[in-house]
Every structure is written in C-alpha cells, then in structure tokens.
Protein backbone atom coordinates (compact mmCIF):
# COMPACT_ATOMS: atom_id res chain seq x y z
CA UNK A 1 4.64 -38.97 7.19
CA UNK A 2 6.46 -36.82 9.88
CA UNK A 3 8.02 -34.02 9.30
CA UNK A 4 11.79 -36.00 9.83
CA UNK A 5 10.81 -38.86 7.75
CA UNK A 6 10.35 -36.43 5.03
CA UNK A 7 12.86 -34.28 5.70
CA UNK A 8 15.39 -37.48 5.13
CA UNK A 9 13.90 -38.47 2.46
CA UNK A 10 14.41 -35.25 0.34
CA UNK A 11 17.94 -35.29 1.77
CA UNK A 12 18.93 -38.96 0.72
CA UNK A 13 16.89 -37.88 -3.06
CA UNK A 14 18.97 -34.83 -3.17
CA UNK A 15 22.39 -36.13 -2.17
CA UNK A 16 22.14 -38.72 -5.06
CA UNK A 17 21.37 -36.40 -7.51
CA UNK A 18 23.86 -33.79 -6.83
CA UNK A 19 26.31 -36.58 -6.84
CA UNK A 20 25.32 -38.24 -9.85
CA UNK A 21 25.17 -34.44 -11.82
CA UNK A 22 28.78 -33.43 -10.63
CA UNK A 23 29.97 -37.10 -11.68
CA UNK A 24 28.52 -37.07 -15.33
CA UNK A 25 30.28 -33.45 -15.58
CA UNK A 26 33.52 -35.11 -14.46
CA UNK A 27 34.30 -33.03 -11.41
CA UNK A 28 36.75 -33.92 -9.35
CA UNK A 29 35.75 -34.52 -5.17
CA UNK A 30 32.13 -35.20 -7.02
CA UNK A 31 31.06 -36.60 -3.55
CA UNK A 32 31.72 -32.87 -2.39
CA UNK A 33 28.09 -32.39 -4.03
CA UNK A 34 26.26 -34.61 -2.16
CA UNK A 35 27.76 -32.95 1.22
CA UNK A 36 26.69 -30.05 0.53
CA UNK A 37 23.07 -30.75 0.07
CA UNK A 38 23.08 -32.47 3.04
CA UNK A 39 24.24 -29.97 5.39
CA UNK A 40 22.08 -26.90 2.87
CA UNK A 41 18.66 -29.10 3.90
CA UNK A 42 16.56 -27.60 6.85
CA UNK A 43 13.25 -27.61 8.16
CA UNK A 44 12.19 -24.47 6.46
CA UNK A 45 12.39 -22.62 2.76
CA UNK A 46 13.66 -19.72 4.30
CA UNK A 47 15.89 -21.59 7.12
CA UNK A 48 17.16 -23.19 3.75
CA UNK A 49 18.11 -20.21 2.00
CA UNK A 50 19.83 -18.53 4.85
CA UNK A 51 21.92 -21.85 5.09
CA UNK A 52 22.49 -21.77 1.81
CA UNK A 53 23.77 -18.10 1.14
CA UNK A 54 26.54 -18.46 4.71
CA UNK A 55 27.74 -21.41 2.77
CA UNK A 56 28.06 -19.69 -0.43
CA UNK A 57 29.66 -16.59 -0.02
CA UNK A 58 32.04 -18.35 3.10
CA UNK A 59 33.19 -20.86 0.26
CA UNK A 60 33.78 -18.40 -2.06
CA UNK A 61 35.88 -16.22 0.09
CA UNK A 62 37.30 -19.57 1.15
CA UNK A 63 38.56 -20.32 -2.18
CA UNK A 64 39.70 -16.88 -3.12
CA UNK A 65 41.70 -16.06 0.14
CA UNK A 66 42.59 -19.73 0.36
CA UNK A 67 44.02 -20.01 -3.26
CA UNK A 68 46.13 -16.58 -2.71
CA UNK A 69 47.45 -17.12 0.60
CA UNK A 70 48.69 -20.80 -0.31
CA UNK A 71 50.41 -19.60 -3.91
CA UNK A 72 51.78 -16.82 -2.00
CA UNK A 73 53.48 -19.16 0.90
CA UNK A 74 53.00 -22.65 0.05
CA UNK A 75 51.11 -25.63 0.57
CA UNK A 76 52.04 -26.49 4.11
CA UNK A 77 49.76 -27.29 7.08
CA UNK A 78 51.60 -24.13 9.10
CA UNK A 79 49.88 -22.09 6.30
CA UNK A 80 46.55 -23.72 6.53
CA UNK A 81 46.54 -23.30 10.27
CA UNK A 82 47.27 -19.47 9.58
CA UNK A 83 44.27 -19.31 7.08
CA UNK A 84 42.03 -20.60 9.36
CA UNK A 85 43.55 -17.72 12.30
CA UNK A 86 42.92 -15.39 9.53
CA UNK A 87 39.39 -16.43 7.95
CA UNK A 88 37.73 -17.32 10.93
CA UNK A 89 37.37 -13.52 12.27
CA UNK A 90 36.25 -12.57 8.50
CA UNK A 91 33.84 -15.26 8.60
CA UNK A 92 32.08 -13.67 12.12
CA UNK A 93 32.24 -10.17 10.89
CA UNK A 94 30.66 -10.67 7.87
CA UNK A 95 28.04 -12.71 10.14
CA UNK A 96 28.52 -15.53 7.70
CA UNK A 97 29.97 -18.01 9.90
CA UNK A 98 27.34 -20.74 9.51
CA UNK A 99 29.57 -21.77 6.09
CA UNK A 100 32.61 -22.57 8.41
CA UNK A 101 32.53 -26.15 7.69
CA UNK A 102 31.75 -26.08 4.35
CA UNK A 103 34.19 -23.36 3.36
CA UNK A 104 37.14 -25.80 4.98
CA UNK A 105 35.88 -28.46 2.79
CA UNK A 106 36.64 -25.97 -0.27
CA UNK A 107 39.77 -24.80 0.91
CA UNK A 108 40.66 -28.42 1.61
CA UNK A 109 40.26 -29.20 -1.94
CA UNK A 110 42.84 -26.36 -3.35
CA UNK A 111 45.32 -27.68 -0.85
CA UNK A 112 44.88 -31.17 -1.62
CA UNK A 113 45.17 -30.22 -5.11
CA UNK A 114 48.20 -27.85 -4.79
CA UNK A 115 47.05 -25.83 -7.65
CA UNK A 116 44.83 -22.85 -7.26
CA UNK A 117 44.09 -22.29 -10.96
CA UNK A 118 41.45 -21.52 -13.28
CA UNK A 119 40.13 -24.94 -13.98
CA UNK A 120 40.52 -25.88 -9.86
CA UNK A 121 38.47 -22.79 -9.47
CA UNK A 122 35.72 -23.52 -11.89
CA UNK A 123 35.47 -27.12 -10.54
CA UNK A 124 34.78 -26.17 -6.70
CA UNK A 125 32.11 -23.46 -8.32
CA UNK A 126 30.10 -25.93 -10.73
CA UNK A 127 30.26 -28.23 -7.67
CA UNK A 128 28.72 -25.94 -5.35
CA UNK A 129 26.47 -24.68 -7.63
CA UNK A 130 25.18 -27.92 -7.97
CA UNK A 131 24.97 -28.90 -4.43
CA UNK A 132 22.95 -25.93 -3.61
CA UNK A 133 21.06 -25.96 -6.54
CA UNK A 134 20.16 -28.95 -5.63
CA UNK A 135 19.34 -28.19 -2.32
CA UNK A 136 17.04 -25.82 -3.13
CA UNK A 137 15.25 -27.61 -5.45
CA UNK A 138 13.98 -30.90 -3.05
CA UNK A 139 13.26 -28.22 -0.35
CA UNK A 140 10.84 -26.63 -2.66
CA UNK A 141 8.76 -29.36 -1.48
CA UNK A 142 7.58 -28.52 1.67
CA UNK A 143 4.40 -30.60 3.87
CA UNK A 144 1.51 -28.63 3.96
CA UNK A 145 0.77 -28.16 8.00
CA UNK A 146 -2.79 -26.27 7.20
CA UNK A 147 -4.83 -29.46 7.78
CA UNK A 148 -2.79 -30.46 11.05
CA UNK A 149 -3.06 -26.91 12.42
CA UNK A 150 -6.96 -27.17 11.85
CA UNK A 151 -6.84 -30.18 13.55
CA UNK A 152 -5.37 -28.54 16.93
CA UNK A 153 -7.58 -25.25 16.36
CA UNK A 154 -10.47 -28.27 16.42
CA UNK A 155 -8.84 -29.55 19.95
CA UNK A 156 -8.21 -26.07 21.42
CA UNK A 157 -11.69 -25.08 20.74
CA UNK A 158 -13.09 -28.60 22.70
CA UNK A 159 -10.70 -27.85 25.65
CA UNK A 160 -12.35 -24.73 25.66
CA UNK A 161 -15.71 -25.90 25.59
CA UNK A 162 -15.34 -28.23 28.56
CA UNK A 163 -13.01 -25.40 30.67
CA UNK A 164 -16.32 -22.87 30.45
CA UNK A 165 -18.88 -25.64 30.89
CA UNK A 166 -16.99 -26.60 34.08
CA UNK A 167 -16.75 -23.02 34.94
CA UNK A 168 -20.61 -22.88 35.06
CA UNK A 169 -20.90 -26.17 36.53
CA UNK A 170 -19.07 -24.83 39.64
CA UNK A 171 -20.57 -22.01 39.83
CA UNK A 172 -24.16 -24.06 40.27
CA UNK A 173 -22.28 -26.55 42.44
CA UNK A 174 -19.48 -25.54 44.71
CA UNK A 175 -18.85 -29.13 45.54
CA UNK A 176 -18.16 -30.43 42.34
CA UNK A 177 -14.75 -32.11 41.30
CA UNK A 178 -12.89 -30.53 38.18
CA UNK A 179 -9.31 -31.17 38.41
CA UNK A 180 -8.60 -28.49 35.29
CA UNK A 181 -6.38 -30.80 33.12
CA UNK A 182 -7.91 -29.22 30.09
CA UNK A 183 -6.20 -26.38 30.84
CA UNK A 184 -2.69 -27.76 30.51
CA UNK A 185 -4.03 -30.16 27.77
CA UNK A 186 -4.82 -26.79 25.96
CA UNK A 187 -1.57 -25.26 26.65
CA UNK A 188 0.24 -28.18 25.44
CA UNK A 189 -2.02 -28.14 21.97
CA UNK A 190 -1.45 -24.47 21.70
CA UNK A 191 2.23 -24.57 21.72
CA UNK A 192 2.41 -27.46 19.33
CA UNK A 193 0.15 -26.05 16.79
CA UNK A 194 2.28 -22.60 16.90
CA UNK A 195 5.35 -24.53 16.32
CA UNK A 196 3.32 -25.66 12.58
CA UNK A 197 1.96 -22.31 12.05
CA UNK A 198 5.59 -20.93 12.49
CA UNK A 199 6.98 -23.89 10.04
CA UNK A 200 4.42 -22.67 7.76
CA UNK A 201 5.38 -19.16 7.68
CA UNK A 202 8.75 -19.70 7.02
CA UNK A 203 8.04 -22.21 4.02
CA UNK A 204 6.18 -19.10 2.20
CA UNK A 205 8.70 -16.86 1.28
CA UNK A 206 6.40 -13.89 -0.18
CA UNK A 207 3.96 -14.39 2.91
CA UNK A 208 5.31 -12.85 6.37
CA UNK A 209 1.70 -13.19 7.77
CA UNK A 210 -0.56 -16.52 9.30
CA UNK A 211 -3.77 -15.92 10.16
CA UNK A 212 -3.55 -19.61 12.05
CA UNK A 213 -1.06 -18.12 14.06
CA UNK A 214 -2.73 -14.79 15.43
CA UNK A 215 -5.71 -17.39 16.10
CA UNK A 216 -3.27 -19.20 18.07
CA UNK A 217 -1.93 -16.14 20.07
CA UNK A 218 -4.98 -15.07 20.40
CA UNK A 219 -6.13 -18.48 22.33
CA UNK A 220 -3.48 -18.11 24.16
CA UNK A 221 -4.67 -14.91 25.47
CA UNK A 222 -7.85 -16.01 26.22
CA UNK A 223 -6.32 -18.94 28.19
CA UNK A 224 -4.22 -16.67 30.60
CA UNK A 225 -7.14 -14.83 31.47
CA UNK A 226 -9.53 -18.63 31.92
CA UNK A 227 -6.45 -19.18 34.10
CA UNK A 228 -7.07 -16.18 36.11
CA UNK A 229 -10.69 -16.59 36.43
CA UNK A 230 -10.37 -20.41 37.45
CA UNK A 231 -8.85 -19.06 40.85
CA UNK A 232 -11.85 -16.99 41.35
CA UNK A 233 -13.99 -19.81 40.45
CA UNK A 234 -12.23 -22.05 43.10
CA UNK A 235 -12.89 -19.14 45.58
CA UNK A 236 -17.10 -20.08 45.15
CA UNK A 237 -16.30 -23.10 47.06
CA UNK A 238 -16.10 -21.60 50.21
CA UNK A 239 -19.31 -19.76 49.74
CA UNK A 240 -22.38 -22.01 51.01
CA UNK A 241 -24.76 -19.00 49.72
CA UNK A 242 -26.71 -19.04 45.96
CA UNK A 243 -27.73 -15.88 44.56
CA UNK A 244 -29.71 -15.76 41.53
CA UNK A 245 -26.87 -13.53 39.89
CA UNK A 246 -24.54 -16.36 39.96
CA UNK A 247 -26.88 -18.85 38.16
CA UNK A 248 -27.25 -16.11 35.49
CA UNK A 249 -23.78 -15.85 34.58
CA UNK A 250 -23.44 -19.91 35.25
CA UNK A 251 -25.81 -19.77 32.37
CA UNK A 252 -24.08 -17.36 30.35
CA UNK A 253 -20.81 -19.11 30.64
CA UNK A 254 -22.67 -22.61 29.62
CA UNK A 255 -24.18 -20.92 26.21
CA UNK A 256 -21.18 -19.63 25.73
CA UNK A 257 -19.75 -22.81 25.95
CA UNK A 258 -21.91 -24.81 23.39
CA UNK A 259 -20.14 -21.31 20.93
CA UNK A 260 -16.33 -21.92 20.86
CA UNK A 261 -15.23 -22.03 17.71
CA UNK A 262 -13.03 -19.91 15.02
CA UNK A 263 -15.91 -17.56 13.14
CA UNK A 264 -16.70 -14.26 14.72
CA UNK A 265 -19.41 -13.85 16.91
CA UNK A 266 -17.83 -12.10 20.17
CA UNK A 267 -20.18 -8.75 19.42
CA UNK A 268 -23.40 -11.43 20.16
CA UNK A 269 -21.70 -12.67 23.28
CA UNK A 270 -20.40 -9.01 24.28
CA UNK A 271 -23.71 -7.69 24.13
CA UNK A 272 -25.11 -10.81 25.93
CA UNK A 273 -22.97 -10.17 28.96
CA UNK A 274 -23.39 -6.15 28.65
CA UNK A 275 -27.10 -7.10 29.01
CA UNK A 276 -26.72 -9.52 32.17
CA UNK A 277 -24.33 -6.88 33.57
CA UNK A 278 -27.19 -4.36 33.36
CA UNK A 279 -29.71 -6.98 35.21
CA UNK A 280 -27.05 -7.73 38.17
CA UNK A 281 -26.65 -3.97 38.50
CA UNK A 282 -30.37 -3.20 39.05
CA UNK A 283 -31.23 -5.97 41.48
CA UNK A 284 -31.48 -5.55 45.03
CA UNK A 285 -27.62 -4.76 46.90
CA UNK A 286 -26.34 -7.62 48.77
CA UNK A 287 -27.40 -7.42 52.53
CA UNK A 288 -24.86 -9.36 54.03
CA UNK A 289 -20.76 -9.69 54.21
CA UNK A 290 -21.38 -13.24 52.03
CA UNK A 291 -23.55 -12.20 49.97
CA UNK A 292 -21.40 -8.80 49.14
CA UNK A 293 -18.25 -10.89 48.83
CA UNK A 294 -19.87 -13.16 46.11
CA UNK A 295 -21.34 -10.25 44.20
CA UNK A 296 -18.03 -8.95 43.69
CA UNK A 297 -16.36 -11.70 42.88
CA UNK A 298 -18.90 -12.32 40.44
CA UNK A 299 -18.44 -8.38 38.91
CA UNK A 300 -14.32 -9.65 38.70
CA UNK A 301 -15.66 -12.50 36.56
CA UNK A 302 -17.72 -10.55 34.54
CA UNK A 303 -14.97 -8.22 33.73
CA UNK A 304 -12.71 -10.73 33.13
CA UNK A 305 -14.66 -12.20 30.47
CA UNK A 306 -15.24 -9.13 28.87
CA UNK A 307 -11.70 -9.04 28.25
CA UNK A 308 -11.95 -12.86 26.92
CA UNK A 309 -14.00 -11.95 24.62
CA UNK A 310 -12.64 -8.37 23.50
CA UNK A 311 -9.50 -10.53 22.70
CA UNK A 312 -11.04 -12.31 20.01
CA UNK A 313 -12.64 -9.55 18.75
CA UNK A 314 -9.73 -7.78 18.48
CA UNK A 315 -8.32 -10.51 16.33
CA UNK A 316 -11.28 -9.61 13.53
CA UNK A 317 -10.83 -6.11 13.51
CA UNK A 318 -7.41 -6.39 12.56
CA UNK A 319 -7.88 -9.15 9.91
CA UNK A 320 -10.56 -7.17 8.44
CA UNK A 321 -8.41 -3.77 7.82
C-alpha cells in the first residue's frame, strides 16, 4: 500500500470517528470534528504534532480574543474583518500561523452563535479536543519504511558493483563501451531511499538518529568521488600504452567489486590498496611522456579511492562510539 493510499485511509477512519464522538456528546457544528482531523493528518508523527499544536493554541486564542472583541462591539462582519486585522499579526509572531484556517473556523462558530459563553466555550474545546485527539491517535500508525529502505541499500550496492567492475573493465580495455547510466540510476535510488529514511525519523519521536540514513549519505559520498574518478577513467582511452600497474589496480577495483555491501570491511580493502600502492612505488619509473602521464593518473585514482573507502570507514567509527 503506498504511502497516500494509507495516508487516506487513516484520514477517512479518523474523520468518522471524530464525527461520530462529538455527535453522541451532542455538540453543536459536530462536523467541525471531522475537519479538524483532516487538516491535523500529515505524513509524519512529528509533522503531525507540530500541525496539531499551531492549530491548538491559534484556536484557542481565536476563541478567547474572538469571544471578547465581539461582546465588546458586536456581532457584525465590520468587527470580524477587524479581528482578523488584529489576529493575523498575533498569529505570525507567535510563529503559530499554520492554525489560521482552523482558528477562523472557531471564531466562525462564536459569531454564528452570537453568544460567547461558558457552554459555547466548552463546546468548541470538547470539539477540538476530539478532533485532535483523534488525529493523533490514527497517525500513531505509521508504515514501517525499514524493509523498503533495505531494498534500495540492496540496489545502491548492485549499481555499485557494476560502476567498479566497469571501472576495471576500462582500465583493461580502453575501447570498451560503458555509457555510466548506473551512475544516475544510483543517484536516483539514493535520493528516494533518503526521502524513507527521513519519513522514518520523523515517525520516531524519541529517536533523532537513522543509521539507514548516514549509510545513505555516506553512499552518496562515495558516489561524488566514483563521479570524479569516472573522468579519469575516460582519460585511459586516449592512452594506446598497458602497463602492468594499471592491470593491478584493474584488479583491485574488480575484487573490490564482487565486496559492496553494508558490513565493514574498508580496513581489508585499505590495506589492500596501501599494499599495491607500495608495489607501484618500487617498480621501475616510467621512461616515457605516455607512460609518465598514465602512472599519474593512475596515483590520482589510487588516491581517490582511498578516500572512497576512508568514507565508509568513517561511517563505523562513528557508529561504534
């Protein structure tokens, strides 16, 4: 079920309810209820609960000022107009403003009534009460996004997989085609799953932490640089020359292609490349302009990748403080 189709579904439940509640209490604008819950319902707990208190405390200042200003000079749609000149600026002050609808609805009510007494008072509070209550209590049930965000960490990591195999595959063959879609395939997957990590967050309101979510960021660091080193991977084309330096790191790149996925094992692959770094830098210099150029571009790839993987180490160290 998607996350609308739910969404509406909790909505329609919790309009009904409020409704019936505030009708078996006799309350008068009843309906009132129902509205409420359907403009307190959002995507998130704590989206939910910050709808919910603007909308409280706006209506209650609604009815307070409201009642006092229309006993004071009447119930006349010159008056109204002057509450509105007047509450409006209170409303953005108090950085409340989001309950500007709903606190018109309340005020509304008193002048529709003409009567800003005790029992009119008590009757717009049990109703709100209700609709909020209410509103709070369908959006307690929230979809659980943990098995859809595995599902993109599973499609990240693949994208990955084939981006570093291709990597290597140029590197052994300058002529071969890669047109690098996985690479805005994985951006695409990226930003979707952060969107669900972030939903998630904000539906666990004692948690302000998601490990999903630094995983994401963290691909998403490591993709910048694979960006970076696919333009220095392009630049091999023009070189007609094989060293055996490149085929070493081809081959690094290909192991550590068959190795993408979320458990930590960047120290292996660290000291892996620290170990071919120590090879390239013992064998013979380059003896010609080619070969030099390739060598270095080759030391810019290393380096780059040492950063790749430093990224995701990084993301252990903290998790395990």
């Amino acid at each position: 079920m998607t996350g609308m189709g739910y969404r509406t579904i909790k909505t329609a439940v919790g309009a009904g309810l409020a409704m019936w509640i505030a009708s078996l209490l006799d309350l008068e604008f009843a309906t009132f209820a129902a509205i409420i819950v359907i403009m307190c319902i959002e995507k998130t707990k704590k989206k939910t609960l910050i709808t919910i208190k603007d909308k409280f405390f706006a209506s209650l200042l609604s009815l307070l000022l409201g009642s006092l200003i229309f006993e004071v000079l009447g119930y006349h749609p010159i008056v109204f107009s002057l509450f509105i000149l007047l509450f409006v600026p209170i409303l953005v002050r108090a950085h409340i403003q989001g309950g500007f609808v709903t606190s018109m609805v309340v005020v509304l009510h008193v002048y529709t009534v003409k009567n800003a007494d005790w029992t009119m008072f008590l009757n717009e509070l049990y109703i709100i009460f209700i609709g909020m209550g209410i509103a709070v209590l369908v959006n307690s049930f929230m979809p659980n996004f943990k098995r859809d965000i595995e599902v993109f960490k599973k499609e990240i990591e693949k994208r990955f997989e084939i981006i570093l195999y291709e990597f290597s595959a140029h590197l052994r063959d300058n002529m071969r085609n890669w047109d690098g879609k996985e690479i805005l395939e994985v951006e695409d997957l990226i930003n979707q799953s952060k969107s669900l990590a972030n939903q998630d967050v904000e539906n666990q309101l004692l948690r302000k932490q998601n490990i999903d979510y630094y995983y994401l960021e963290m691909r998403e660091d490591q993709l910048e640089l694979l960006k970076h080193m696919m333009k220095i991977i392009a630049i091999f084309s023009s070189f007609s020359l094989d060293i055996k330096q490149k085929e070493m790191f081809a081959e690094f790149l290909e192991d550590l292609s068959r190795n993408v996925h979320s458990g930590d094992t960047t120290n292996i692959s660290i000291n892996k490349l620290d170990e071919l770094n120590a090879i390239i830098r013992e064998m013979e210099l380059p003896k010609t302009r080619e070969e030099f150029e390739v060598r270095a571009n080759l030391f810019y790839l290393t380096y780059e990748m040492k950063n790749y993987l430093n990224i995701k180490k990084k993301l252990f160290t903290q998790r395990n403080r």
